[in-house]
C-alpha atoms as a PDB file:
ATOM      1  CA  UNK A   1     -36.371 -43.279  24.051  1.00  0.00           C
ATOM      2  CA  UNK A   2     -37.435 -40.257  22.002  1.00  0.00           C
ATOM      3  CA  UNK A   3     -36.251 -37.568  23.273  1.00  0.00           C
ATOM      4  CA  UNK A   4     -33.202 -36.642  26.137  1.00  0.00           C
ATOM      5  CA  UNK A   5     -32.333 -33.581  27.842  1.00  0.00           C
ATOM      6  CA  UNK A   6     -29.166 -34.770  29.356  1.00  0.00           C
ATOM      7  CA  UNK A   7     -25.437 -33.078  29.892  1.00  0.00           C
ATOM      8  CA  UNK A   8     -22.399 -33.806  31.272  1.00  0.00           C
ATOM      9  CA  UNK A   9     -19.577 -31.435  32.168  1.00  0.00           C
ATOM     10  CA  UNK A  10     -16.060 -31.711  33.402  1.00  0.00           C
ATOM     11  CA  UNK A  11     -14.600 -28.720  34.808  1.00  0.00           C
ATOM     12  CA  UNK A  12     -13.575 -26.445  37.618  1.00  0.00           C
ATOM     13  CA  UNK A  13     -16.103 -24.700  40.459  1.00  0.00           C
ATOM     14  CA  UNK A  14     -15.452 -21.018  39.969  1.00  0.00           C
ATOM     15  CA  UNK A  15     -16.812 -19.905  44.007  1.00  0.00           C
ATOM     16  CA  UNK A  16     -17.767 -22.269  47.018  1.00  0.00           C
ATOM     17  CA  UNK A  17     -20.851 -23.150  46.618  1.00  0.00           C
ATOM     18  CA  UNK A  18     -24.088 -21.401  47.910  1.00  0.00           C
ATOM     19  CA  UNK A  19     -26.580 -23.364  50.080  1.00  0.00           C
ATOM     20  CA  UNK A  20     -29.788 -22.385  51.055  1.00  0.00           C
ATOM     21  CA  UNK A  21     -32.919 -23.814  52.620  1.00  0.00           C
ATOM     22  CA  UNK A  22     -36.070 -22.990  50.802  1.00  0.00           C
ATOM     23  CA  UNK A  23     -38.942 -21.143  52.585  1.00  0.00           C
ATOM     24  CA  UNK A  24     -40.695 -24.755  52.127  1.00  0.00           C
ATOM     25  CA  UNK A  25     -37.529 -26.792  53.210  1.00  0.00           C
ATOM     26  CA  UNK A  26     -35.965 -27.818  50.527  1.00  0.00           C
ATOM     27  CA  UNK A  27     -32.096 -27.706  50.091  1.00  0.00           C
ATOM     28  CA  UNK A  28     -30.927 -25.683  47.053  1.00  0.00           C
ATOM     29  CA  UNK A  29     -27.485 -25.208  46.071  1.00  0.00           C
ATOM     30  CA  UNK A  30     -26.201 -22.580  43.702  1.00  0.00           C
ATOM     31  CA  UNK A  31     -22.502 -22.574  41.895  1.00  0.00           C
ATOM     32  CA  UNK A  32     -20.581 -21.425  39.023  1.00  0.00           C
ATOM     33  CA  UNK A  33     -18.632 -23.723  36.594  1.00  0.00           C
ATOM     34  CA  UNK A  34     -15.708 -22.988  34.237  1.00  0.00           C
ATOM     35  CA  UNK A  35     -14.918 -24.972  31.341  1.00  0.00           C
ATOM     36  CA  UNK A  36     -12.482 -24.452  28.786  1.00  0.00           C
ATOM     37  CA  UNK A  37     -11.935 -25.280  25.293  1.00  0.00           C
ATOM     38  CA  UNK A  38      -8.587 -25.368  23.361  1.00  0.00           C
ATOM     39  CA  UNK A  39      -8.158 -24.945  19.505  1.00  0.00           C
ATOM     40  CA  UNK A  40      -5.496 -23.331  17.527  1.00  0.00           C
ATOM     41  CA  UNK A  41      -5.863 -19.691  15.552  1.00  0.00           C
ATOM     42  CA  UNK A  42      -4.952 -19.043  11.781  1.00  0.00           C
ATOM     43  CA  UNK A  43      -1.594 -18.187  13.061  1.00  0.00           C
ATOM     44  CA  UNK A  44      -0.868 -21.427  14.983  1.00  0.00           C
ATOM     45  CA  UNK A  45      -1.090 -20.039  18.220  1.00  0.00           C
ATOM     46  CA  UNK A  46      -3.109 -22.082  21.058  1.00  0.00           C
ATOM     47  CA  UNK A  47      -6.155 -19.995  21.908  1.00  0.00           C
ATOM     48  CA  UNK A  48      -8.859 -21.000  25.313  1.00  0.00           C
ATOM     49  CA  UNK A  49     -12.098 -20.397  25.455  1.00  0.00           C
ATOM     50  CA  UNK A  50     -13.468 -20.591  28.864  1.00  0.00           C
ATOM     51  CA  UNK A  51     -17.404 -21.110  29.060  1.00  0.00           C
ATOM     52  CA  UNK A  52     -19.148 -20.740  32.755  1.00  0.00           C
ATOM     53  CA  UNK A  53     -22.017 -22.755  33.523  1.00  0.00           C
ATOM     54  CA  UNK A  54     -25.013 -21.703  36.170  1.00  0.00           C
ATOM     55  CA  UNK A  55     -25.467 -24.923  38.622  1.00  0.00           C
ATOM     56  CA  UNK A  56     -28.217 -25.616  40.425  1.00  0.00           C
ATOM     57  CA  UNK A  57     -28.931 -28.666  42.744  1.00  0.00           C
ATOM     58  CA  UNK A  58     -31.603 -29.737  45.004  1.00  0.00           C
ATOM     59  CA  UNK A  59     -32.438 -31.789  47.725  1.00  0.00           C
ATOM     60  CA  UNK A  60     -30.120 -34.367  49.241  1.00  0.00           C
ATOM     61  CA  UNK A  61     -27.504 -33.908  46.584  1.00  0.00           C
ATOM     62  CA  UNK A  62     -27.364 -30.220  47.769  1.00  0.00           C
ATOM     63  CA  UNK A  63     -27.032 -31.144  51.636  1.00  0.00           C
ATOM     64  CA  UNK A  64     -24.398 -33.073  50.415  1.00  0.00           C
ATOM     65  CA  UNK A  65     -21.958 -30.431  48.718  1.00  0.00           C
ATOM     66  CA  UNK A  66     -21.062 -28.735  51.928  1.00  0.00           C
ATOM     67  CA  UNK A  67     -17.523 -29.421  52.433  1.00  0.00           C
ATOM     68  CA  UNK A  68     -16.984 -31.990  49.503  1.00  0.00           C
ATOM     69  CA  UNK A  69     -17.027 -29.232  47.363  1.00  0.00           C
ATOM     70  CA  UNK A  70     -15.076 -25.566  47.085  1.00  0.00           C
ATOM     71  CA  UNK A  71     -13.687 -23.310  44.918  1.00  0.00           C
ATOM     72  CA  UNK A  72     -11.037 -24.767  42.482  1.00  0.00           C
ATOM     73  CA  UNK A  73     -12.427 -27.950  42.690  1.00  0.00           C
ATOM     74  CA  UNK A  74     -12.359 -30.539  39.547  1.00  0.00           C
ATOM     75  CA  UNK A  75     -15.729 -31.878  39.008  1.00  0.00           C
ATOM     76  CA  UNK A  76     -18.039 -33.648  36.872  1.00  0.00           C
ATOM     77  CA  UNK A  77     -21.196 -32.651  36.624  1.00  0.00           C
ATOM     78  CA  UNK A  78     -24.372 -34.586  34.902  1.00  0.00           C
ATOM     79  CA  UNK A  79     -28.023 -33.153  34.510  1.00  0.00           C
ATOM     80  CA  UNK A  80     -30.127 -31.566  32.330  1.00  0.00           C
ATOM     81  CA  UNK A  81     -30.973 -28.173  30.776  1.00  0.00           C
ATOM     82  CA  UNK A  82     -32.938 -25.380  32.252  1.00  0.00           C
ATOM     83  CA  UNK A  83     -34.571 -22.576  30.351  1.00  0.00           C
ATOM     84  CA  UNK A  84     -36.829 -20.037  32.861  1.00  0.00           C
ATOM     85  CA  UNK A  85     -37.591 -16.550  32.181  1.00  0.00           C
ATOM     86  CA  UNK A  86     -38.426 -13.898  34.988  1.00  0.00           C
ATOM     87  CA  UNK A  87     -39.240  -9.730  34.642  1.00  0.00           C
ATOM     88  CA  UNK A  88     -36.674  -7.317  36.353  1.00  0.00           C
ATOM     89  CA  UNK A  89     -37.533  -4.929  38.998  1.00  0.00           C
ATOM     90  CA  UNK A  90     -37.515  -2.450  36.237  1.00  0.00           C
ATOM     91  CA  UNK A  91     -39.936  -4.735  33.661  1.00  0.00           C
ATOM     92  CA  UNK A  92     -37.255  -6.213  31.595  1.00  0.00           C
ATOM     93  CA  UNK A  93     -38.043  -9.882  30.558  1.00  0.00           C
ATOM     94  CA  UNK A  94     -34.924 -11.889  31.279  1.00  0.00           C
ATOM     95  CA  UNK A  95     -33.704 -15.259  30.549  1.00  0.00           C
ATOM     96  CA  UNK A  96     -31.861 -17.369  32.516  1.00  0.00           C
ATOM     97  CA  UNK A  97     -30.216 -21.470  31.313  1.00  0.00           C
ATOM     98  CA  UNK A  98     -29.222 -23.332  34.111  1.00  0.00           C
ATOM     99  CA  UNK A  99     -28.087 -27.047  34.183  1.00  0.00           C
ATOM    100  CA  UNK A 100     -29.932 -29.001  37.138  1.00  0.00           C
ATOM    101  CA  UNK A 101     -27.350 -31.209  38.407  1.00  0.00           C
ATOM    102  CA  UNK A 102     -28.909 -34.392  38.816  1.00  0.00           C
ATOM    103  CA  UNK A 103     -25.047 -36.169  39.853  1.00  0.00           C
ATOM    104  CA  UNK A 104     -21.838 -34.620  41.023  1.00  0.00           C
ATOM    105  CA  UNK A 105     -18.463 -36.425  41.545  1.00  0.00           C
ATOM    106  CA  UNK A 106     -15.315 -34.626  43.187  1.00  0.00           C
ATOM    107  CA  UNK A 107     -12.458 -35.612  40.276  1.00  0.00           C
ATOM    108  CA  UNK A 108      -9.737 -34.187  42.835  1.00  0.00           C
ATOM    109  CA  UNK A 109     -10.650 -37.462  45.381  1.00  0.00           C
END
């Protein structure tokens, strides 16, 4: 293998998840994803850094997240990176990373 585009993420779902049907049928699924990181300042203190994460799944594994998963819930997440860019109503060129979730597991079951 050459090259991987792979991640994996532990960590907490910030909203319930958003599912919609695409205008072509497919299942998409939209959350939010906290994780946090720990490390200790000059002055000894313990210090978190929390880090949210744009989700996106499709298909089957989206049909599936309805009810398995809510807000609050400890999950692991494995994919791959996203990079798109779309233009604003008002012209601005934005940029948007997204991991495409590719496996989910509930950690609180």
């Amino acid at each position: 293998m050459k090259t991987q585009n792979k991640v994996q993420l532990i960590g907490y779902i910030g909203a319930d998840p958003e599912v919609k049907t695409t205008s072509g049928g497919t299942t998409v699924a939209k959350m939010r994803m906290a994780t946090d990181e720990f490390f200790r300042d000059s002055s000894g203190n313990t210090q978190k850094v929390t880090t949210w994460h744009d989700i996106r799944i499709w298909d089957q594994l989206a049909a599936s997240i309805q009810g398995n998963f809510t807000k609050g819930s400890h999950v692991l997440v494995e994919g791959k990176i996203n990079y798109r860019t779309y233009e604003d109503k008002s012209g601005h060129l934005r940029y948007v990373t997204e991991i495409k979730a590719l496996r989910l597991l509930n950690l609180d079951r």
